[in-house]
PDB file of N, CA and C in Angstrom:
ATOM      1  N   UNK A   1      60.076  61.806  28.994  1.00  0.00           N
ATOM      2  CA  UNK A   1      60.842  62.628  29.908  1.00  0.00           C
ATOM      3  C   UNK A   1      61.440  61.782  31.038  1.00  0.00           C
ATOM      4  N   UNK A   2      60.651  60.988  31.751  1.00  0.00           N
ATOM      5  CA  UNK A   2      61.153  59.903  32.794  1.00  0.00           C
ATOM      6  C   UNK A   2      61.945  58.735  31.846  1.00  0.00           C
ATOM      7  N   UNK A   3      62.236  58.553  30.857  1.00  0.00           N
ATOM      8  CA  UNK A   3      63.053  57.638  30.462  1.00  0.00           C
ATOM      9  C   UNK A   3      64.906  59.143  30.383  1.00  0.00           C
ATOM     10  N   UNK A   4      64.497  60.160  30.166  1.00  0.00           N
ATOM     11  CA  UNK A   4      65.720  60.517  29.789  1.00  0.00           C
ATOM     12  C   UNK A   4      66.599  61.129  31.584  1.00  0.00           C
ATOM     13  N   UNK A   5      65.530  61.261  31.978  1.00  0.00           N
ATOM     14  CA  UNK A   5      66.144  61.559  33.643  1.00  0.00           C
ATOM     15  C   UNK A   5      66.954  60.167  33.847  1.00  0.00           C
ATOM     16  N   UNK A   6      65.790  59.037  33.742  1.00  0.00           N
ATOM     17  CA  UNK A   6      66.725  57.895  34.251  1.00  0.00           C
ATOM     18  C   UNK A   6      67.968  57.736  33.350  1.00  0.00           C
ATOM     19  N   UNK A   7      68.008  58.012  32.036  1.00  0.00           N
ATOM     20  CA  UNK A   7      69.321  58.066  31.226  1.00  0.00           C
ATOM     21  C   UNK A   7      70.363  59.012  32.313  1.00  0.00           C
ATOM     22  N   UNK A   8      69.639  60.083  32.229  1.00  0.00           N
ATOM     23  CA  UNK A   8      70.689  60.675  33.326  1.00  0.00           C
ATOM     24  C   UNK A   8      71.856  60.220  34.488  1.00  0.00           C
ATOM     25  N   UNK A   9      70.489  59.618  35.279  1.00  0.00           N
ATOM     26  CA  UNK A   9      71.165  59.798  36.605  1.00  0.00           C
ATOM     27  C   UNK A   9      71.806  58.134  36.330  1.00  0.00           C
ATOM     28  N   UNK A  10      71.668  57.081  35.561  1.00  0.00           N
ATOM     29  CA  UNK A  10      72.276  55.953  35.009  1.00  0.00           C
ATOM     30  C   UNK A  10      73.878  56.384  34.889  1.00  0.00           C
ATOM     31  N   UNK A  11      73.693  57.461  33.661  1.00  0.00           N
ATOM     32  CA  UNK A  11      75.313  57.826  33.163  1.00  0.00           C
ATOM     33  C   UNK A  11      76.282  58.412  34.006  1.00  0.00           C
ATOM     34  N   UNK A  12      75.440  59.531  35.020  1.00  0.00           N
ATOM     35  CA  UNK A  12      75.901  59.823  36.370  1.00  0.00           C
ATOM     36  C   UNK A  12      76.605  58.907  37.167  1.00  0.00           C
ATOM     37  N   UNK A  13      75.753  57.754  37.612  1.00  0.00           N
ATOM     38  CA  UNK A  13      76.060  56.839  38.906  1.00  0.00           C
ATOM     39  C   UNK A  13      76.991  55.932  37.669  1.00  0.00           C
ATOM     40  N   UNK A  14      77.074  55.530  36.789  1.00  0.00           N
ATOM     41  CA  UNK A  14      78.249  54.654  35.879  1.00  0.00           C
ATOM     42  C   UNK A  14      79.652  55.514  36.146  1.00  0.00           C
ATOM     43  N   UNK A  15      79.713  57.296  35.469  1.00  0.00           N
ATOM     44  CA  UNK A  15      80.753  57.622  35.924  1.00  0.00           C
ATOM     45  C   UNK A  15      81.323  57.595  36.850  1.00  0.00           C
ATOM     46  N   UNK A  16      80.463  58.061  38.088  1.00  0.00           N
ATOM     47  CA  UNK A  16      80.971  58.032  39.718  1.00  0.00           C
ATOM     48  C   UNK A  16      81.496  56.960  39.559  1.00  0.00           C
ATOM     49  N   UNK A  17      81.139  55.749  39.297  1.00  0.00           N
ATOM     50  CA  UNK A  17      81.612  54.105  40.163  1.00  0.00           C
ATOM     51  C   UNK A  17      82.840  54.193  38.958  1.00  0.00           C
ATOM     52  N   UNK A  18      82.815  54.829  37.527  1.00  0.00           N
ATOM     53  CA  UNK A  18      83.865  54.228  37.269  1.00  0.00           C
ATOM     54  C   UNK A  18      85.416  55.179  37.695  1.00  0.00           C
ATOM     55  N   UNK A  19      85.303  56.414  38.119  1.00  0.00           N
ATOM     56  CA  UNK A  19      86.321  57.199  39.036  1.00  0.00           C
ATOM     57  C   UNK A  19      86.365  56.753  39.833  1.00  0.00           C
ATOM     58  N   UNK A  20      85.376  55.928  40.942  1.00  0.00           N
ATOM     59  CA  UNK A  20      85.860  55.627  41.751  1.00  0.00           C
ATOM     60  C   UNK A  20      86.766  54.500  42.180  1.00  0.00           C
ATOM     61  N   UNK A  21      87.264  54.068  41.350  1.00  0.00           N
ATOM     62  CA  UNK A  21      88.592  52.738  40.965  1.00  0.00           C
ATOM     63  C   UNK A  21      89.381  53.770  40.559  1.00  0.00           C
ATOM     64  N   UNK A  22      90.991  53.200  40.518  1.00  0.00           N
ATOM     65  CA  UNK A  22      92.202  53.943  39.907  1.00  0.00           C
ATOM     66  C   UNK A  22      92.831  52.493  39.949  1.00  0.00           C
ATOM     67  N   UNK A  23      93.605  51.647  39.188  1.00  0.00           N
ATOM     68  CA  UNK A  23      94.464  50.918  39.132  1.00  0.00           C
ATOM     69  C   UNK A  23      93.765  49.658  39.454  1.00  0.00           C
ATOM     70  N   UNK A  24      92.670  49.425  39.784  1.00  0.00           N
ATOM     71  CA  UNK A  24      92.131  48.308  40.157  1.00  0.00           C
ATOM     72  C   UNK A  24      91.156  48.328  41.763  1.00  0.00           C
ATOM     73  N   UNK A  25      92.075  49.253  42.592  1.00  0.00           N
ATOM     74  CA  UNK A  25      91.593  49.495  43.921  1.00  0.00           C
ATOM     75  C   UNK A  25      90.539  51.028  44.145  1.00  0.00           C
ATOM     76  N   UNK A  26      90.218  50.372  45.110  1.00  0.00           N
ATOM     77  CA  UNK A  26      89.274  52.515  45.750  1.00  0.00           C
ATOM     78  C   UNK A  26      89.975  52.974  45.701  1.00  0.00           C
ATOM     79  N   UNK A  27      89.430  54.666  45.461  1.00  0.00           N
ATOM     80  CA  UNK A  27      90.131  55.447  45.488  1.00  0.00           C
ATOM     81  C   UNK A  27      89.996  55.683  47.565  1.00  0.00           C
ATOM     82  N   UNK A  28      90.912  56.643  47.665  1.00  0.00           N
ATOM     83  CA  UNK A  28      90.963  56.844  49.571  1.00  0.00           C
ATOM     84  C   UNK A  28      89.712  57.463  49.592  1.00  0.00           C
ATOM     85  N   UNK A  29      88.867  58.463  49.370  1.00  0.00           N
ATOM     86  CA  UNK A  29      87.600  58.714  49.643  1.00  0.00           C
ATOM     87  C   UNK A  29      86.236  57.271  50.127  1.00  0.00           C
ATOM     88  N   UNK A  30      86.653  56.488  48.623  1.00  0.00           N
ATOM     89  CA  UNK A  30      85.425  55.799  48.907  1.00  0.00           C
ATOM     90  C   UNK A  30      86.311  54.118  49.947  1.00  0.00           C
ATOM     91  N   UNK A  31      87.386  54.184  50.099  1.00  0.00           N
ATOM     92  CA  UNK A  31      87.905  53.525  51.290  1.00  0.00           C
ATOM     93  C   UNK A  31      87.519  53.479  52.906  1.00  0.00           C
ATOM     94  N   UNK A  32      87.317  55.041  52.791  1.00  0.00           N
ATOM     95  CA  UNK A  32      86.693  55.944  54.207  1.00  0.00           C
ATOM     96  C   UNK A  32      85.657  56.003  53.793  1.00  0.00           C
ATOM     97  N   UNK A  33      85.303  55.857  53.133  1.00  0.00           N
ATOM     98  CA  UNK A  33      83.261  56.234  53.016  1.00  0.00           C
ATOM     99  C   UNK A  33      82.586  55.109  52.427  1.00  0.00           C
ATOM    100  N   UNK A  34      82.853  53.836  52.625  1.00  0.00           N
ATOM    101  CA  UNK A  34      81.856  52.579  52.714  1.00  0.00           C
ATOM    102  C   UNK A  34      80.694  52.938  52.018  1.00  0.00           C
ATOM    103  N   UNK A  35      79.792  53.633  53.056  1.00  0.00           N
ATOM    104  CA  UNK A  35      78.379  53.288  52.807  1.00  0.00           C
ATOM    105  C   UNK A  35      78.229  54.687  51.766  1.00  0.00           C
ATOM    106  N   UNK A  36      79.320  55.169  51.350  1.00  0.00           N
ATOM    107  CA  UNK A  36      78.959  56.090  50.057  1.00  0.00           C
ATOM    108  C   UNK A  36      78.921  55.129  48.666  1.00  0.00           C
ATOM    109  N   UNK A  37      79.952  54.823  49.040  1.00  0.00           N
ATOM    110  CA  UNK A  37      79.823  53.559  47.787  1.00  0.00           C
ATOM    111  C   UNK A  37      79.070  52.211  47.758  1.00  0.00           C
ATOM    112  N   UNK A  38      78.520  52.188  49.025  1.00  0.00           N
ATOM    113  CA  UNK A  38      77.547  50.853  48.706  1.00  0.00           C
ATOM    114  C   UNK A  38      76.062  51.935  48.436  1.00  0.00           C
ATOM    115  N   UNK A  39      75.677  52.689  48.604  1.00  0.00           N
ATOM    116  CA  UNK A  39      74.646  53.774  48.285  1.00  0.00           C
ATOM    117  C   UNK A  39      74.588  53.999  46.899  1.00  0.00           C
ATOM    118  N   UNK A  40      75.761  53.943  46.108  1.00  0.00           N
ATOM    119  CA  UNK A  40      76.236  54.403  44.909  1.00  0.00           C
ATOM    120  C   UNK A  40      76.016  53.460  44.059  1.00  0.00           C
ATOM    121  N   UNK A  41      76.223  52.294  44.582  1.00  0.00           N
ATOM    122  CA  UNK A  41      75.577  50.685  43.714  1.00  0.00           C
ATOM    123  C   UNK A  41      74.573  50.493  44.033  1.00  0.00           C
ATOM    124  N   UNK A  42      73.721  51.181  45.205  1.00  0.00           N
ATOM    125  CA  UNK A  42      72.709  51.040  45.219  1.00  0.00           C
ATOM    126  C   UNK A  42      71.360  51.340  44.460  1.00  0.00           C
ATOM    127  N   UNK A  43      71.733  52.800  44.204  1.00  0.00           N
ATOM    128  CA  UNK A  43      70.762  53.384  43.130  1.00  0.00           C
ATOM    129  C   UNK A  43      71.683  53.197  41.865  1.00  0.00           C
ATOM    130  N   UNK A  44      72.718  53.183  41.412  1.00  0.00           N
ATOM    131  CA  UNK A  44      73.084  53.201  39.941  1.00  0.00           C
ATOM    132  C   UNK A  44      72.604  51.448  39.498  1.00  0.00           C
ATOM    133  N   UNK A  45      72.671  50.346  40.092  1.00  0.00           N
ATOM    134  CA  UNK A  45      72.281  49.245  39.330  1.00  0.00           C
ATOM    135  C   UNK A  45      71.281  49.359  39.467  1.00  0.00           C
ATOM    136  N   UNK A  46      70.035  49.544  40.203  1.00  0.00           N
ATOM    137  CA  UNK A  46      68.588  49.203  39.506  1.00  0.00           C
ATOM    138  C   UNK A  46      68.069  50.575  38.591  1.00  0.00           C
ATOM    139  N   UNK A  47      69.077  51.805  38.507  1.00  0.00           N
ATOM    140  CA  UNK A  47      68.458  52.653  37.455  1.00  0.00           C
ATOM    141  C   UNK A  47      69.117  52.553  36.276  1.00  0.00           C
ATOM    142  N   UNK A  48      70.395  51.981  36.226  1.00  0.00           N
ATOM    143  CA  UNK A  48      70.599  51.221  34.940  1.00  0.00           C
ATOM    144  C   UNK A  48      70.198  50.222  34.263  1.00  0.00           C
ATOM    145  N   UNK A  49      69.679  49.227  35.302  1.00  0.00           N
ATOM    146  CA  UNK A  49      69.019  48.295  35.000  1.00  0.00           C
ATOM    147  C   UNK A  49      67.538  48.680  34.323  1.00  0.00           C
ATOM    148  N   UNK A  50      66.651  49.030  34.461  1.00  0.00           N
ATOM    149  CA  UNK A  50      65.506  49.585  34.649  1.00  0.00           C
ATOM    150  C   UNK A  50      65.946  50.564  33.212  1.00  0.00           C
ATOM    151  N   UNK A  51      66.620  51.571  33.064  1.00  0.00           N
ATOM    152  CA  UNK A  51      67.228  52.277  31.537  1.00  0.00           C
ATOM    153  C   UNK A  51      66.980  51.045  30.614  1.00  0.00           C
ATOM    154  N   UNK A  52      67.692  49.945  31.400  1.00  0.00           N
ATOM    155  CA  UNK A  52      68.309  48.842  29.708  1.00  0.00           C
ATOM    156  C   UNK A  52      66.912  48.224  29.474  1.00  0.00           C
ATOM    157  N   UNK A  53      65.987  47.707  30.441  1.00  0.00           N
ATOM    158  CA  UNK A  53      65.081  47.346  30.195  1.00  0.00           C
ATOM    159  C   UNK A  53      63.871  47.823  29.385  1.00  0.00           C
ATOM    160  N   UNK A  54      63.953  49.673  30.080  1.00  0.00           N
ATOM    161  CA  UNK A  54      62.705  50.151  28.911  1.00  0.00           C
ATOM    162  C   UNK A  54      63.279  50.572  27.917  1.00  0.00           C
ATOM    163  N   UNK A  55      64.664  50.262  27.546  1.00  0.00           N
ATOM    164  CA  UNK A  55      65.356  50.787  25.955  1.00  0.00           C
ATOM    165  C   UNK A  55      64.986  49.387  25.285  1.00  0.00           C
ATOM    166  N   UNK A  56      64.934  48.147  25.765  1.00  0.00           N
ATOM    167  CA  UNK A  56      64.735  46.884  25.153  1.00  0.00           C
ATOM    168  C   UNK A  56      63.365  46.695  24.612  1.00  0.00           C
ATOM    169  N   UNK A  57      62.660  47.023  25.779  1.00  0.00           N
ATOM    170  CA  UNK A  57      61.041  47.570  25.322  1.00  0.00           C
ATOM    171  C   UNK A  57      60.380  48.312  24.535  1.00  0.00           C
ATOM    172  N   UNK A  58      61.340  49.380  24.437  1.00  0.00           N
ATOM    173  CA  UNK A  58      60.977  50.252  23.087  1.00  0.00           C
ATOM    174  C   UNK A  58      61.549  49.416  22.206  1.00  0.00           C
ATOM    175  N   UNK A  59      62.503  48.957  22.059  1.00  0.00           N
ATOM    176  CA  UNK A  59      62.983  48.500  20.487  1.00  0.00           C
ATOM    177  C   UNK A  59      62.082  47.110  19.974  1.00  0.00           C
ATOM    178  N   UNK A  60      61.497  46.583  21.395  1.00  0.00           N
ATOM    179  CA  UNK A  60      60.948  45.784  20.441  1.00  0.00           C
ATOM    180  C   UNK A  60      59.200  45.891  20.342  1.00  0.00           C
ATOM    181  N   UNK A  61      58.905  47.196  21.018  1.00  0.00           N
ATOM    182  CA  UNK A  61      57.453  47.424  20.660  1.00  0.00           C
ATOM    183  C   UNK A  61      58.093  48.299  19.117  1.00  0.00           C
ATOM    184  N   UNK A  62      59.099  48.920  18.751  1.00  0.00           N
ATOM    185  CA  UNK A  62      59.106  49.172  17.610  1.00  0.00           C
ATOM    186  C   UNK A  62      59.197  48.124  16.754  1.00  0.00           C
ATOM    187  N   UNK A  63      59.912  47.151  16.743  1.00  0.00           N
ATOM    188  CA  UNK A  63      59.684  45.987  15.793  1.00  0.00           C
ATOM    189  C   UNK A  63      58.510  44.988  15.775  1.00  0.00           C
ATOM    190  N   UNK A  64      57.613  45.348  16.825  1.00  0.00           N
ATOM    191  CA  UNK A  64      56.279  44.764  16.534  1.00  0.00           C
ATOM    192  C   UNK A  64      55.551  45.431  15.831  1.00  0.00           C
ATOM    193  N   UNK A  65      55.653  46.874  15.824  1.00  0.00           N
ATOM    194  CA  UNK A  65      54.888  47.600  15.002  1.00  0.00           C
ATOM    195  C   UNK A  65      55.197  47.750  14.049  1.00  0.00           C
ATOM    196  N   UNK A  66      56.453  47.336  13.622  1.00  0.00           N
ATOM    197  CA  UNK A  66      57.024  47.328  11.998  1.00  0.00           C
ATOM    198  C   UNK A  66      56.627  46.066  11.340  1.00  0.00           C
ATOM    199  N   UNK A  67      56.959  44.886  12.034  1.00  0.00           N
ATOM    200  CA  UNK A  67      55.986  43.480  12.031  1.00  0.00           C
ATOM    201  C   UNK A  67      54.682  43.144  11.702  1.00  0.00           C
ATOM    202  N   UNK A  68      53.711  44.291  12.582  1.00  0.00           N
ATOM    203  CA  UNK A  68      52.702  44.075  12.044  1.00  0.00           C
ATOM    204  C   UNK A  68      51.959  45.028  10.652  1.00  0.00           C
ATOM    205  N   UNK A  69      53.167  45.581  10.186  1.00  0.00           N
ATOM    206  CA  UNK A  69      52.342  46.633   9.291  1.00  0.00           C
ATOM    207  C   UNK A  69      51.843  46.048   8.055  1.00  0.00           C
TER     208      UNK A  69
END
């Protein structure tokens, strides 16, 4: 259950950051709101990070257990 929340709020904070570009630049919201968008990289990289890590972990406690059968 705590791996699919963090899936969640991962895919969440990826969309936000990726609306929040248009053409290369901020959009005017997160221009005026700084510390919305440094807040926004704040929690989306270590809960994406942290997603990729225990998805890596499962795949390879599954291939140890296929390994050792």
């Amino acid at each position: 259950m705590l791996l699919v929340i963090w899936q969640i709020i991962a895919a969440i904070g990826v969309v936000v950051l990726a609306l929040a570009h248009k053409d290369g630049a901020k959009r005017p919201f997160f221009r005026r709101h700084r510390i919305v968008y440094g807040l926004i990289w704040l929690i989306v990289t270590p809960v994406a990070g942290t997603y990729l890590l225990l998805t890596l972990a499962g795949w390879a406690a599954i291939l140890w257990i296929w390994i050792q059968r």
